[in-house]
C-alpha atoms as a PDB file:
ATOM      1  CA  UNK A   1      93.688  80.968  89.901  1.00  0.00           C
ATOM      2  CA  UNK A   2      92.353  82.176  93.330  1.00  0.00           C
ATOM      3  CA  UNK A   3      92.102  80.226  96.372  1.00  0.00           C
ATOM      4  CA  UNK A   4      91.912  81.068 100.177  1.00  0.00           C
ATOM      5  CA  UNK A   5      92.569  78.974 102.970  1.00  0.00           C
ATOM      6  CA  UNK A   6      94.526  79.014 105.719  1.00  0.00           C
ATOM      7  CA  UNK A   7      98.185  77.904 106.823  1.00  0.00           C
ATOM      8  CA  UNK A   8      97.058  74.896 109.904  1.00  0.00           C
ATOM      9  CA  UNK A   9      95.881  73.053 107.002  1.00  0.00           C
ATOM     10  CA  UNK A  10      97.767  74.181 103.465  1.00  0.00           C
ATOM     11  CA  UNK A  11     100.223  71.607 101.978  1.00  0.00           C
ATOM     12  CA  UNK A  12     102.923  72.526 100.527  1.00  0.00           C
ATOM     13  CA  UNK A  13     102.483  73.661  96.910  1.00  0.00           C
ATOM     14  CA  UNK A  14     103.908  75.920  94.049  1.00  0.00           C
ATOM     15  CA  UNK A  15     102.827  79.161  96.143  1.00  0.00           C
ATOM     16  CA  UNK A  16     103.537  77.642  99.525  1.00  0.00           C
ATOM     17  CA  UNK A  17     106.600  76.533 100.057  1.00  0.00           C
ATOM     18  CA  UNK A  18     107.121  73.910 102.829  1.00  0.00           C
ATOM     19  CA  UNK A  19     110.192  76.100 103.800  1.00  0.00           C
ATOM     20  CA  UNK A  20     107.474  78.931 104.600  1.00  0.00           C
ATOM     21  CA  UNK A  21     105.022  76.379 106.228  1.00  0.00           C
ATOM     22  CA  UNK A  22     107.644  75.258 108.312  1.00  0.00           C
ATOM     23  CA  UNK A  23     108.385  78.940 109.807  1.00  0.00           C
ATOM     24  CA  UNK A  24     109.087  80.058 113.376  1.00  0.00           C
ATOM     25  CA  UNK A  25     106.440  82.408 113.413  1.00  0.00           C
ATOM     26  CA  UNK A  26     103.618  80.139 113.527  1.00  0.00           C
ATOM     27  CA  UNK A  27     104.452  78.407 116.235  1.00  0.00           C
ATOM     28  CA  UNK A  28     103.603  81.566 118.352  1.00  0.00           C
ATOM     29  CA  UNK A  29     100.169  81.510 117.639  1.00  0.00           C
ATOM     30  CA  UNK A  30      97.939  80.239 120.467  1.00  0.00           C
ATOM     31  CA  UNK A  31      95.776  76.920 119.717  1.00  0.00           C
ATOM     32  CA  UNK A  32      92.559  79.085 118.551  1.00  0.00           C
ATOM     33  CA  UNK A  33      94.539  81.510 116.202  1.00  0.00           C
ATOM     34  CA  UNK A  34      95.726  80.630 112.389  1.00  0.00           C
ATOM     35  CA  UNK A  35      97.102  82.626 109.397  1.00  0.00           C
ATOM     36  CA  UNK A  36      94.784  82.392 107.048  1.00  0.00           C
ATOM     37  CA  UNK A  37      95.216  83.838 103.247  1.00  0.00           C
ATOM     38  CA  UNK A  38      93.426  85.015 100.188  1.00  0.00           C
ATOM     39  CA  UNK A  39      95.574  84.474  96.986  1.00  0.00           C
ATOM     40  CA  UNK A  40      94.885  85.517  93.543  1.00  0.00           C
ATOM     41  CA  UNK A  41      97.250  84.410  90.834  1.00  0.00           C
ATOM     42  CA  UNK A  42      96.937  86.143  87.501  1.00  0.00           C
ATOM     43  CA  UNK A  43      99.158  85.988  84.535  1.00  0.00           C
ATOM     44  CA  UNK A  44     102.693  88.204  85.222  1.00  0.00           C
ATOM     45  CA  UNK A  45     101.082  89.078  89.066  1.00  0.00           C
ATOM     46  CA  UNK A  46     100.473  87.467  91.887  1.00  0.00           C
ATOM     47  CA  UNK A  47      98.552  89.021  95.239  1.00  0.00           C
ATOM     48  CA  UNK A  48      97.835  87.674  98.559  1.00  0.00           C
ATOM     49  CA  UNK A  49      96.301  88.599 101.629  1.00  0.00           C
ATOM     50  CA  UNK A  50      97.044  87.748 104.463  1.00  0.00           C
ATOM     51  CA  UNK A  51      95.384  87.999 108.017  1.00  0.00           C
ATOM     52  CA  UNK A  52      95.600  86.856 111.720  1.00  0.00           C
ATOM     53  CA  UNK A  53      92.194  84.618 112.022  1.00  0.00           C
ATOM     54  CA  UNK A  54      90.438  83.641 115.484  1.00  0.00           C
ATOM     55  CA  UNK A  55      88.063  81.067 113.510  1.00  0.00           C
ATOM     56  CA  UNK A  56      84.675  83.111 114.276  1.00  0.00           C
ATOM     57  CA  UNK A  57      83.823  83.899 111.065  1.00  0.00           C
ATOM     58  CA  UNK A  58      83.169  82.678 107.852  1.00  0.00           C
ATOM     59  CA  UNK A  59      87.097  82.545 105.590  1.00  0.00           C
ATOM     60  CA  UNK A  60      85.007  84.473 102.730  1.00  0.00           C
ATOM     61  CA  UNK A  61      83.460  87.050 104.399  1.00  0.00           C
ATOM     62  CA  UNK A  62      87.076  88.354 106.440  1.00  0.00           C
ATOM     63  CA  UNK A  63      87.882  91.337 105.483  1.00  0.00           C
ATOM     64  CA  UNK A  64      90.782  94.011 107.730  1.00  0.00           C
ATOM     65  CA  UNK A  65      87.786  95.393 109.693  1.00  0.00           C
ATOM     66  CA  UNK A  66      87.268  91.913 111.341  1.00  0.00           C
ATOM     67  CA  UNK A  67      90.627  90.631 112.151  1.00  0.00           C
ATOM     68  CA  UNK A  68      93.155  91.555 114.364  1.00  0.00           C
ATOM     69  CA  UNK A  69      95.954  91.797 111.669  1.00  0.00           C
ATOM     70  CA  UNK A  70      96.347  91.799 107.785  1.00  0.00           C
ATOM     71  CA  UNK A  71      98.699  92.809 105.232  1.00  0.00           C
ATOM     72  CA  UNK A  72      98.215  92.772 101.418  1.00  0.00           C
ATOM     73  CA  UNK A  73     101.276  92.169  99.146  1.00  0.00           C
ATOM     74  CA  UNK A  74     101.713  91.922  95.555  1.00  0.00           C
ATOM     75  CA  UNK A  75     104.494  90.819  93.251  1.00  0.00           C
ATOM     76  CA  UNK A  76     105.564  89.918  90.031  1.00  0.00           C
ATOM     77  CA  UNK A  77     106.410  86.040  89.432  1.00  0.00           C
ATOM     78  CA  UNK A  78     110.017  86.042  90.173  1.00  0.00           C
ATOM     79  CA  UNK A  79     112.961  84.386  88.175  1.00  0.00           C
ATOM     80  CA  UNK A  80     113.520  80.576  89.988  1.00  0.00           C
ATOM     81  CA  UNK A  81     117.372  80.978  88.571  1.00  0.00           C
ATOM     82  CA  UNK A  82     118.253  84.187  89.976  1.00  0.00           C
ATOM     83  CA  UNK A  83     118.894  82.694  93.682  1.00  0.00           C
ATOM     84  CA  UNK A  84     122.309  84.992  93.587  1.00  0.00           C
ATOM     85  CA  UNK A  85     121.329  87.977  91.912  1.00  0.00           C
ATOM     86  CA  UNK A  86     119.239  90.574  93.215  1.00  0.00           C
ATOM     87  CA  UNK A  87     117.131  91.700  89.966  1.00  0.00           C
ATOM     88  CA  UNK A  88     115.084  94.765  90.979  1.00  0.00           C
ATOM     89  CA  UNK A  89     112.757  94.103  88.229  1.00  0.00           C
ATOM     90  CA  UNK A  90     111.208  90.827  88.731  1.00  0.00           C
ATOM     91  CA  UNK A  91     112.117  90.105  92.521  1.00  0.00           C
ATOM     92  CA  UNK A  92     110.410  92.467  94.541  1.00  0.00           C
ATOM     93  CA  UNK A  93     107.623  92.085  96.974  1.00  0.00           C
ATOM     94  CA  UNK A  94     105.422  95.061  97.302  1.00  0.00           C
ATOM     95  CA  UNK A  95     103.523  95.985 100.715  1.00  0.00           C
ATOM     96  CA  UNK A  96     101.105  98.303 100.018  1.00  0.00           C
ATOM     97  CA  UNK A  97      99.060  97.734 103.320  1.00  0.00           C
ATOM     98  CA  UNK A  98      99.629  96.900 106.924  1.00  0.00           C
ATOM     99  CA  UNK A  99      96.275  97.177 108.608  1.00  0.00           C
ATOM    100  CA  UNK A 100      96.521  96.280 112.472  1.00  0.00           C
ATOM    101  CA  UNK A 101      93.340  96.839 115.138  1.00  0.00           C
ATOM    102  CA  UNK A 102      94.752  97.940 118.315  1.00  0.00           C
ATOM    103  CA  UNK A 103      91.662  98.219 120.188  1.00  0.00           C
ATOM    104  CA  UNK A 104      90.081  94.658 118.774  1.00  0.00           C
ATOM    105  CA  UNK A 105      86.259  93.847 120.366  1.00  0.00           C
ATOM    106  CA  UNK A 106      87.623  96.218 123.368  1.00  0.00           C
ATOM    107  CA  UNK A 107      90.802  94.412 124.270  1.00  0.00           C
ATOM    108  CA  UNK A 108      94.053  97.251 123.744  1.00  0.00           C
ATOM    109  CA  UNK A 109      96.597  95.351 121.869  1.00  0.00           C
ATOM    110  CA  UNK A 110      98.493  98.195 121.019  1.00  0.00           C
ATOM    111  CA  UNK A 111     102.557  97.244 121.402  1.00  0.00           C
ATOM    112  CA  UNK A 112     102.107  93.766 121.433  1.00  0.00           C
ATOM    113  CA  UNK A 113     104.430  93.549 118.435  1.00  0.00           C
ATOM    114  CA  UNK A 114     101.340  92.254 116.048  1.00  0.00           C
ATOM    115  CA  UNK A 115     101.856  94.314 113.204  1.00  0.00           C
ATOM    116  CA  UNK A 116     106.089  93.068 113.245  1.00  0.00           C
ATOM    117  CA  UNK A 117     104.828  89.883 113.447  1.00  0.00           C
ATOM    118  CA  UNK A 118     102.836  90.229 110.238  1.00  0.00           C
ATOM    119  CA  UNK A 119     105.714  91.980 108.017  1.00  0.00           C
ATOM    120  CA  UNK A 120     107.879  89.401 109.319  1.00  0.00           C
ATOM    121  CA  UNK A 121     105.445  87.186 108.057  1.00  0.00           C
ATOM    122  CA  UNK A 122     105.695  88.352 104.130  1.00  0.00           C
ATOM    123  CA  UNK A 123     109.643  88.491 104.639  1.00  0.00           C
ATOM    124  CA  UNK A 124     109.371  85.172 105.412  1.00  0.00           C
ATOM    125  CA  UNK A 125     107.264  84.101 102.682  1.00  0.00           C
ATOM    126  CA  UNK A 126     109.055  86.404 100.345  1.00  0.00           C
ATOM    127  CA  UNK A 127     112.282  83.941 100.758  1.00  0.00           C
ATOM    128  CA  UNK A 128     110.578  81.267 100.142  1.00  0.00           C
ATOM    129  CA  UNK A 129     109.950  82.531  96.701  1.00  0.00           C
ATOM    130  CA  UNK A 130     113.192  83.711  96.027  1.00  0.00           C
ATOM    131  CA  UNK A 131     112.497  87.711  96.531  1.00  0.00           C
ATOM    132  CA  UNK A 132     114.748  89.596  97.219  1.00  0.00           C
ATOM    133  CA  UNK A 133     113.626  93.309  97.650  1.00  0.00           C
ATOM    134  CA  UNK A 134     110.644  94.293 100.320  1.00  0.00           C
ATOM    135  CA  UNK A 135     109.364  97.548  98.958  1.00  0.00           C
ATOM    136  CA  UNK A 136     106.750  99.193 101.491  1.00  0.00           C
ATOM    137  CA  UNK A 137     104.506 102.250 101.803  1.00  0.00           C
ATOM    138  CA  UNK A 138     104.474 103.893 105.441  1.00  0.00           C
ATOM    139  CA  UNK A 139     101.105 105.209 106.652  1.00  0.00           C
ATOM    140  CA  UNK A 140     101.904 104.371 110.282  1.00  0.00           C
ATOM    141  CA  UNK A 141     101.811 106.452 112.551  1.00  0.00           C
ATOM    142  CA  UNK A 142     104.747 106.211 113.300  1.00  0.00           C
ATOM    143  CA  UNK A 143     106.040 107.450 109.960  1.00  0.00           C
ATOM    144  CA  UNK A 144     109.887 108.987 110.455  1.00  0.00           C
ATOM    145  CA  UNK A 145     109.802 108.714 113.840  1.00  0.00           C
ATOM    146  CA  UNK A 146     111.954 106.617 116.930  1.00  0.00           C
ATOM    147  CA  UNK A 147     108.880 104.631 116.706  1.00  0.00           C
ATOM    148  CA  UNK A 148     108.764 103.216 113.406  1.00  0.00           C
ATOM    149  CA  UNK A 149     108.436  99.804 113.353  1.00  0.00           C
ATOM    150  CA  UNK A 150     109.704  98.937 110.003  1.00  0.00           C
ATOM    151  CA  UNK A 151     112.908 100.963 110.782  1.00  0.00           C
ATOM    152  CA  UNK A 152     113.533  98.707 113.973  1.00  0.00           C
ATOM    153  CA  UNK A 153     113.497  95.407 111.279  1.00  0.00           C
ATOM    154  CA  UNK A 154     115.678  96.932 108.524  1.00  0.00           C
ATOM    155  CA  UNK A 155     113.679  98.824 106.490  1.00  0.00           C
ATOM    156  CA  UNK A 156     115.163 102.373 105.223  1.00  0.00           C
ATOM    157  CA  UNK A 157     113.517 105.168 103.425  1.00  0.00           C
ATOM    158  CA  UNK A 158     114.191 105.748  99.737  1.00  0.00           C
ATOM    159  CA  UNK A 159     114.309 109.678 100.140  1.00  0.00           C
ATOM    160  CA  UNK A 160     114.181 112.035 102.996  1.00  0.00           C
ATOM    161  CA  UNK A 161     110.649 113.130 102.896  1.00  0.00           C
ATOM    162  CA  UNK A 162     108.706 110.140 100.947  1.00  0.00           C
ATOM    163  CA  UNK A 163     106.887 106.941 102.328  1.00  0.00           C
ATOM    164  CA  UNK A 164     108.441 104.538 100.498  1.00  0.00           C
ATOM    165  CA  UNK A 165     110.601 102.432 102.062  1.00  0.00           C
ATOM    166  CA  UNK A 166     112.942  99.075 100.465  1.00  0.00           C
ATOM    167  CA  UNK A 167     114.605  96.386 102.627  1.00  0.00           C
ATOM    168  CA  UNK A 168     116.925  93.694 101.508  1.00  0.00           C
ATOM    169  CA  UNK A 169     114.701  90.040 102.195  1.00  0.00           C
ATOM    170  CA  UNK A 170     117.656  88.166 103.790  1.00  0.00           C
ATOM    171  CA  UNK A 171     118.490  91.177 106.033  1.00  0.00           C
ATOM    172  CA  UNK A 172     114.999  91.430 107.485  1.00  0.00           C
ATOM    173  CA  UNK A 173     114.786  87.539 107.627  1.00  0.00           C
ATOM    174  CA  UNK A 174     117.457  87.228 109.576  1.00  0.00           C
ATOM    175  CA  UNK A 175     115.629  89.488 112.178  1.00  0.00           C
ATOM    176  CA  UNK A 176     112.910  86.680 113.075  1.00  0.00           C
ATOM    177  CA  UNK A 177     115.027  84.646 114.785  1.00  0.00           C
ATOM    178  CA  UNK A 178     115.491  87.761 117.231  1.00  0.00           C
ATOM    179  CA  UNK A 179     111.917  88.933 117.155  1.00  0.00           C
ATOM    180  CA  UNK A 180     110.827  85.620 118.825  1.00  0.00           C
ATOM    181  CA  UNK A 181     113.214  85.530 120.995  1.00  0.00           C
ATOM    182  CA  UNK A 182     111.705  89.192 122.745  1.00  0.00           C
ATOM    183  CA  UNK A 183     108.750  89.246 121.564  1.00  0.00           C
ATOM    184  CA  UNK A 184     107.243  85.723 121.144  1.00  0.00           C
ATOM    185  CA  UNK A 185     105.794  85.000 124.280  1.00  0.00           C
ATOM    186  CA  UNK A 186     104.658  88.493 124.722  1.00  0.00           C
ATOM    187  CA  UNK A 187     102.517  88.421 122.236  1.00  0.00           C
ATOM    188  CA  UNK A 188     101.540  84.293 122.357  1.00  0.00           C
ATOM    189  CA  UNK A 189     100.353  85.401 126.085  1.00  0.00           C
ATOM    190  CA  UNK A 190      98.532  88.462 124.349  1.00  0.00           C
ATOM    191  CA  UNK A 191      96.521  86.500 121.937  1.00  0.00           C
ATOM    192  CA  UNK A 192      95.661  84.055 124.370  1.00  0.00           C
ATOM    193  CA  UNK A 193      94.352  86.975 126.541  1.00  0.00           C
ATOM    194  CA  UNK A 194      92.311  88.078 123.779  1.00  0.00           C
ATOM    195  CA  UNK A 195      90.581  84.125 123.301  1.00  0.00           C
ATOM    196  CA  UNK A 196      89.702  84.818 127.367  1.00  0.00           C
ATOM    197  CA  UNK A 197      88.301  87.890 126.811  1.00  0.00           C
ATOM    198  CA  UNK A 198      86.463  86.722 123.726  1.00  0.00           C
ATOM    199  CA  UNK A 199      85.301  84.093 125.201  1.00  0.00           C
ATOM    200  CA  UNK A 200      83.994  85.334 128.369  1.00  0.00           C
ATOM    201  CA  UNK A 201      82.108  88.311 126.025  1.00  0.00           C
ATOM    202  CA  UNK A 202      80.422  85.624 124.205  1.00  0.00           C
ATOM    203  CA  UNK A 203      79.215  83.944 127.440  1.00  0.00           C
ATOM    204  CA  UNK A 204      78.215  87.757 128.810  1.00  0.00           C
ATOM    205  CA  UNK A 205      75.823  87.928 125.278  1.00  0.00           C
ATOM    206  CA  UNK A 206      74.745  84.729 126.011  1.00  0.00           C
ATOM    207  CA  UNK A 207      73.173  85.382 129.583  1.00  0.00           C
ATOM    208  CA  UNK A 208      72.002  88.668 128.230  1.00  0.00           C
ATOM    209  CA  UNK A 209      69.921  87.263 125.449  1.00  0.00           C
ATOM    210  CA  UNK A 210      68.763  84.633 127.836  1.00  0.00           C
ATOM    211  CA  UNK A 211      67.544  86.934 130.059  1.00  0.00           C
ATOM    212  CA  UNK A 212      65.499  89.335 127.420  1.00  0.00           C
ATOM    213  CA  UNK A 213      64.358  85.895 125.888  1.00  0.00           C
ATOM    214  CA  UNK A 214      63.115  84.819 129.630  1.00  0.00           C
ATOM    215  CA  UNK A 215      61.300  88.641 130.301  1.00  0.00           C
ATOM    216  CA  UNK A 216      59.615  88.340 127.079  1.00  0.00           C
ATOM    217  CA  UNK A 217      58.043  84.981 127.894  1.00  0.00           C
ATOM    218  CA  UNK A 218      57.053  86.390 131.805  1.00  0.00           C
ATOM    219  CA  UNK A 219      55.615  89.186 129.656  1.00  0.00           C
ATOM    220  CA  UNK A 220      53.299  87.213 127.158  1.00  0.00           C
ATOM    221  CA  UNK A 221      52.006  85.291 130.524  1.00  0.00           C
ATOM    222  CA  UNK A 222      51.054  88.007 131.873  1.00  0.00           C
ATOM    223  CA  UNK A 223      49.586  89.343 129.025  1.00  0.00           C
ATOM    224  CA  UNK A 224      47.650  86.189 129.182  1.00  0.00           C
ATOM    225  CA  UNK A 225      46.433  86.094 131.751  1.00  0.00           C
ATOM    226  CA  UNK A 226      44.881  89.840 131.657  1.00  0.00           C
END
């Protein structure tokens, strides 16, 4: 099974919970902003994609080069009876990629708390399936330093040199409550920045084309004319 859509308008279903539907986070995004997803189910794995969509492009053709945010997870389908015991086999998420564009179409969104927001986002979703262990690779820069932001939300490394880092799900979960409390209307007021500025580029195109379209037709007349 595969299926994309996004979360505005996804009812809830075997792989979206209503519990997940119903979370905090989305209510920080702007009118003009959705989390939108790519899901493939196969037969013992299940992967999803999602990303942080401003509804100017086509849902098949977005890709991490065109969106703000994204993250790809992947995970095995987890035990439904195992709501008190942590298995380390089945109930794991995996986050093998955080991609976030801090310089998107020229507006710097770098510390708005975006990429928190989006492994937030996964925790959240994760508990909603009943997983229990967030297992993540670090390739931020920001990889064993003050900085890190997956430090700041719970997640530890495994060793003392590696990338890979594991979180408990409830522990992180229980973070989101405090993330929108400091950082929600930073970043709804960031995004809604970002539909201003992409809005009034869209209008600067506009008059440019307009004008080349209007010296081309000034041109043929004179042309003419000769």
């Amino acid at each position: 099974m595969e299926d994309r859509g996004c979360i505005s308008n996804t009812s809830a279903s075997e792989y979206f919970l209503q519990d997940f539907l119903d979370s905090p986070l989305f209510k920080l995004l702007p009118e003009g902003f959705d989390v939108c997803y790519h899901i493939m189910v196969q037969p013992d794995m299940i992967f999803v994609h999602f990303y942080l969509y401003d509804n100017t492009i086509p849902l098949e053709k977005v890709t991490h080069r065109n969106t703000i945010s994204s993250i790809h997870i992947h995970f095995n389908k987890p035990y439904k009876w195992s709501y008190s015991w942590p298995s380390l086999y089945q109930n794991v998420i995996h986050i093998p990629e955080l991609v976030t564009n801090s310089d998107f179409n020229g507006l710097d969104l770098t510390g708005t708390g975006l990429g928190t927001f989006m492994i937030l986002l996964v925790v959240a979703y994760s508990k909603s399936l009943n997983l229990h262990v967030a297992l993540l690779y670090d390739a931020s820069k920001g990889f064993r330093t003050g900085k890190n932001i997956y430090t700041k939300i719970g997640l530890r490394y495994i060793d003392d040199t590696g990338h890979e880092m594991m979180g408990k799900v409830d522990e992180i979960y229980d973070k989101i409550s405090i993330f929108n409390d400091e950082k929600g209307s930073k970043i709804t007021a960031k995004l809604n920045q970002y539909l201003e500025h992409r809005n009034s580029s869209k209008g600067r195109l506009k008059k440019k084309r307009k004008r080349k379209r209007k010296t081309r037709k000034t041109r043929k007349r004179k042309t003419r004319n000769k």
